[in-house]
C-alpha atoms as a PDB file:
ATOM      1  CA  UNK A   1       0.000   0.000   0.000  1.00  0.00           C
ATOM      2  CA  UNK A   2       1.373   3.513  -0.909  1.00  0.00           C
ATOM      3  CA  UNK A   3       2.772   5.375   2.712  1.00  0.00           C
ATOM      4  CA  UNK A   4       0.475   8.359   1.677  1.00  0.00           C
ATOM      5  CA  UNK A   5      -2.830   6.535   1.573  1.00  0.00           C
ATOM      6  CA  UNK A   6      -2.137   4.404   4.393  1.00  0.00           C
ATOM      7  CA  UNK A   7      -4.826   4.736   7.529  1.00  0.00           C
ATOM      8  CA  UNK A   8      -2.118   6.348   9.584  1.00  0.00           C
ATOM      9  CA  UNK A   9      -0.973   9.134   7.136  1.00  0.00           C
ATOM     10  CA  UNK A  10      -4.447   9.544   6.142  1.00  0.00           C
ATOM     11  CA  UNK A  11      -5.249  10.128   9.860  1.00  0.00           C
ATOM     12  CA  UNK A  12      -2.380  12.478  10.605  1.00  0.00           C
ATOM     13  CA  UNK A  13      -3.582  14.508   7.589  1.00  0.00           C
ATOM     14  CA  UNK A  14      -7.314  15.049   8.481  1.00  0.00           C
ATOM     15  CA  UNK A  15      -6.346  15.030  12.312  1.00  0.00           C
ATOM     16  CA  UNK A  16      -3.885  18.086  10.970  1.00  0.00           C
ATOM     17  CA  UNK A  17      -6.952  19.854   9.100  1.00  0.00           C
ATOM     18  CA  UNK A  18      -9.495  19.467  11.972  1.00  0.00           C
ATOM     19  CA  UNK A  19      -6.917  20.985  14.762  1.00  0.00           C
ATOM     20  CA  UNK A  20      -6.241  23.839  12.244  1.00  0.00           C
ATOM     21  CA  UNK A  21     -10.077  24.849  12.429  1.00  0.00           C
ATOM     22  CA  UNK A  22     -10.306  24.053  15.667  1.00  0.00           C
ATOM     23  CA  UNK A  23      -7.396  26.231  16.500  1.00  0.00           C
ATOM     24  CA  UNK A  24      -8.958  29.004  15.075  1.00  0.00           C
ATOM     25  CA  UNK A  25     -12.443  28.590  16.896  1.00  0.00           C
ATOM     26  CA  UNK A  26     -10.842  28.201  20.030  1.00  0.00           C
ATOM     27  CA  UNK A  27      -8.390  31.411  19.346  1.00  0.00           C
ATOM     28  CA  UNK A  28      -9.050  32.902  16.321  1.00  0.00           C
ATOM     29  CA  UNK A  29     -12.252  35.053  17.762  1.00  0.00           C
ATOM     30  CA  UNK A  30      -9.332  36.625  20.250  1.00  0.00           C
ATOM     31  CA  UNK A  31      -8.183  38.452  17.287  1.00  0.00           C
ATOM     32  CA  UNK A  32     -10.818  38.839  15.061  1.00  0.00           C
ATOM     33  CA  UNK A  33     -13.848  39.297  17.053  1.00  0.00           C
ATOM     34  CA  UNK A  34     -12.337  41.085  20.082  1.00  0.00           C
ATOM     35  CA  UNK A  35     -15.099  43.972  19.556  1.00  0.00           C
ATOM     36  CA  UNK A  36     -18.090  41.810  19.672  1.00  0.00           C
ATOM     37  CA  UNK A  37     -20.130  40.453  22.260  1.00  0.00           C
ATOM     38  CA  UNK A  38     -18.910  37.062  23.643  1.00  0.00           C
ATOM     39  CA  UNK A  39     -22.169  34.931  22.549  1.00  0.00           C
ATOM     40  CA  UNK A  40     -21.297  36.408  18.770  1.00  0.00           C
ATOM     41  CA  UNK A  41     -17.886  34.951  19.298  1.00  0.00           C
ATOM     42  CA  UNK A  42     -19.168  31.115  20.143  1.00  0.00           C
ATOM     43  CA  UNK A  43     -22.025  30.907  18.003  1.00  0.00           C
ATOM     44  CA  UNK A  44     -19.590  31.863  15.194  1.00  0.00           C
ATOM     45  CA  UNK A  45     -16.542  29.292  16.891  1.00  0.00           C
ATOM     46  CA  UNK A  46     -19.246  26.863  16.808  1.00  0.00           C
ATOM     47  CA  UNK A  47     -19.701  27.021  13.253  1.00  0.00           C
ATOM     48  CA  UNK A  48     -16.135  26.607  12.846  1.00  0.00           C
ATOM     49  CA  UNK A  49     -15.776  23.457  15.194  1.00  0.00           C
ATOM     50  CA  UNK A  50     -18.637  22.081  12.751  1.00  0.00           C
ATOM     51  CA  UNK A  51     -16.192  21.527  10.025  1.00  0.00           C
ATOM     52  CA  UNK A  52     -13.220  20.235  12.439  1.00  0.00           C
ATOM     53  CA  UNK A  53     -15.998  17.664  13.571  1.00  0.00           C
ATOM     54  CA  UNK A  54     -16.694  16.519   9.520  1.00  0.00           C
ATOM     55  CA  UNK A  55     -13.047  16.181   9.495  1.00  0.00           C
ATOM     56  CA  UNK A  56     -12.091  14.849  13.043  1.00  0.00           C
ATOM     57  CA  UNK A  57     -14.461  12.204  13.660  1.00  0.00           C
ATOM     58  CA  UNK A  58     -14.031  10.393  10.331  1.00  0.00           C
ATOM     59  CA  UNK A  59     -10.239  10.705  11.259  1.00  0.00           C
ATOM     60  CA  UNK A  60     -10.512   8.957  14.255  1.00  0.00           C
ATOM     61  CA  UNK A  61     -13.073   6.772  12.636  1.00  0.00           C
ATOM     62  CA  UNK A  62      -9.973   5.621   9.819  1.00  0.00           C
ATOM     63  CA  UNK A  63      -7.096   5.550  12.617  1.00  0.00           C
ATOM     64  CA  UNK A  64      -9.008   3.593  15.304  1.00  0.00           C
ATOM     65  CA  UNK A  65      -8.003   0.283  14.440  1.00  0.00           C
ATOM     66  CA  UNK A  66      -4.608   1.213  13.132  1.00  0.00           C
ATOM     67  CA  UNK A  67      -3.900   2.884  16.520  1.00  0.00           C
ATOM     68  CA  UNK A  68      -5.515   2.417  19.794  1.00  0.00           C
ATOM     69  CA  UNK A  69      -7.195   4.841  21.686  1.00  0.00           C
ATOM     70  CA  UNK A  70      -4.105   6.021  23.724  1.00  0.00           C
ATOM     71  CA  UNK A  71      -2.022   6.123  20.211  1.00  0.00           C
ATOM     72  CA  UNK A  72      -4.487   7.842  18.484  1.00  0.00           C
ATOM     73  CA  UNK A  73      -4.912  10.772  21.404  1.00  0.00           C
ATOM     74  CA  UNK A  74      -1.242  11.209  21.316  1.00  0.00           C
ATOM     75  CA  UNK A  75      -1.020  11.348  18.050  1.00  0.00           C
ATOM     76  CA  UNK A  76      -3.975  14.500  18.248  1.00  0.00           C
ATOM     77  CA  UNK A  77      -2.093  16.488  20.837  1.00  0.00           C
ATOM     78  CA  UNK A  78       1.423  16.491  18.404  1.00  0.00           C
ATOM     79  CA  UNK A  79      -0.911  17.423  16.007  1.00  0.00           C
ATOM     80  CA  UNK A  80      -2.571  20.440  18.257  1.00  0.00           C
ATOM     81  CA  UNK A  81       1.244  21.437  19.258  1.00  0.00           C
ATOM     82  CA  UNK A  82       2.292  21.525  15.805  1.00  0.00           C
ATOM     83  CA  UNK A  83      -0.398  23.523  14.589  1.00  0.00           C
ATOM     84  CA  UNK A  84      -0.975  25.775  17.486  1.00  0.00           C
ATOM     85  CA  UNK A  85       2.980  26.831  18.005  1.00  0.00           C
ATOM     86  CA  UNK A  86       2.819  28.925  13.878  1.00  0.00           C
ATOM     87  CA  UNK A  87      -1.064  29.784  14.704  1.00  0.00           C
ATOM     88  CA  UNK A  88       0.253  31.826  17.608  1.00  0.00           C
ATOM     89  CA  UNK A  89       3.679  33.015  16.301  1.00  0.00           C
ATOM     90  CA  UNK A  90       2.355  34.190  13.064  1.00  0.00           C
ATOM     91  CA  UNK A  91      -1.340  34.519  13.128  1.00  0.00           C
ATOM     92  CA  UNK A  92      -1.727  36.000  16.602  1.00  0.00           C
ATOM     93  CA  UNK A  93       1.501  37.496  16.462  1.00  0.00           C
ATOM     94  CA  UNK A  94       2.574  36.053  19.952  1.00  0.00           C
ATOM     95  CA  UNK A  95       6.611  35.576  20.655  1.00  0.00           C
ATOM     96  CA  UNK A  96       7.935  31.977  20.298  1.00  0.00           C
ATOM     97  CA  UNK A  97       8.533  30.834  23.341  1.00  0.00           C
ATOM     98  CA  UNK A  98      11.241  28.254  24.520  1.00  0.00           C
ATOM     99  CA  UNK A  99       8.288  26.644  26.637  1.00  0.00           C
ATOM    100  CA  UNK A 100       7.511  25.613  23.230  1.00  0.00           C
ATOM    101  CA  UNK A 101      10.090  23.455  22.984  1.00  0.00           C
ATOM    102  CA  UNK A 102      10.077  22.119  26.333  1.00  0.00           C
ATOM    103  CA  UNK A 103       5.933  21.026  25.662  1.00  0.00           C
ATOM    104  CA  UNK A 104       7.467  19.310  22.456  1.00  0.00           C
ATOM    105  CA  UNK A 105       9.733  17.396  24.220  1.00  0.00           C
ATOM    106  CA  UNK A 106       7.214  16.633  26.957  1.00  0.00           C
ATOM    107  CA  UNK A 107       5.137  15.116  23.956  1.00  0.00           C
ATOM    108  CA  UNK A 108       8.120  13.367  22.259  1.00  0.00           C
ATOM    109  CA  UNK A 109       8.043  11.039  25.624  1.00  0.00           C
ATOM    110  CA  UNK A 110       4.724  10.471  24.919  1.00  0.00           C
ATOM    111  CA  UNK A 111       4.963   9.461  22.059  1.00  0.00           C
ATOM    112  CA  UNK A 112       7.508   6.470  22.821  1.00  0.00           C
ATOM    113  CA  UNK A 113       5.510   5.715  25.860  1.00  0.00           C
ATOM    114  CA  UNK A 114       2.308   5.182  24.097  1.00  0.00           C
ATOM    115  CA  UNK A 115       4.041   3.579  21.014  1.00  0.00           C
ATOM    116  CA  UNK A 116       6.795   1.204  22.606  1.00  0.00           C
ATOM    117  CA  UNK A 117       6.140  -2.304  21.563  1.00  0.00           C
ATOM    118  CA  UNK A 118       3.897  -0.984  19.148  1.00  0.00           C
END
């Protein structure tokens, strides 16, 4: 099977798309919406999370199986990390931070604690 249409690419990919619009209906109202009434700011986050939901539960739907559950939530927060760090740096214009790093190698133990022996 080609590496780029195997369940586990194909999950990191849509996993990757749904944390990118969930990143910005969590945060992106903090920039964009900072004038309007809270309640404006969710109803319009929640029609964001709408799409990462078409994307995210069929993603989990293709990678459960593949991965277990532990593996496959791992898997999601790398994702969130690596989308969130540039979302804040150059979206919301926020300083990189060395924390940053620090989270990322939090994660990267993760990662070969819920993997080993995989």
């Amino acid at each position: 099977m080609d590496k780029i249409s195997s369940p586990l690419m194909i999950t990191a990919l849509m996993l990757a798309v749904s944390n990118l619009f969930m990143t910005f209906a969590w945060y992106g109202h903090l920039k964009n919406l900072s004038g309007s009434p809270w309640y404006v700011a969710a109803l319009i986050s929640w029609g964001i999370a709408l799409f990462e939901y078409l994307v995210q539960v069929p993603a989990n739907r293709i990678g459960y199986g593949p991965l277990n559950l532990g593996q496959l939530k791992i898997l999601q927060e790398v994702i969130a990390l690596t989308v969130f760090v540039p979302f804040a740096v150059l979206y919301m214009n926020q300083p990189f931070k060395t924390d940053y790093i620090y989270a990322a190698v939090c994660l990267m133990g993760a990662v070969y604690f819920i993997f080993r022996g995989a």
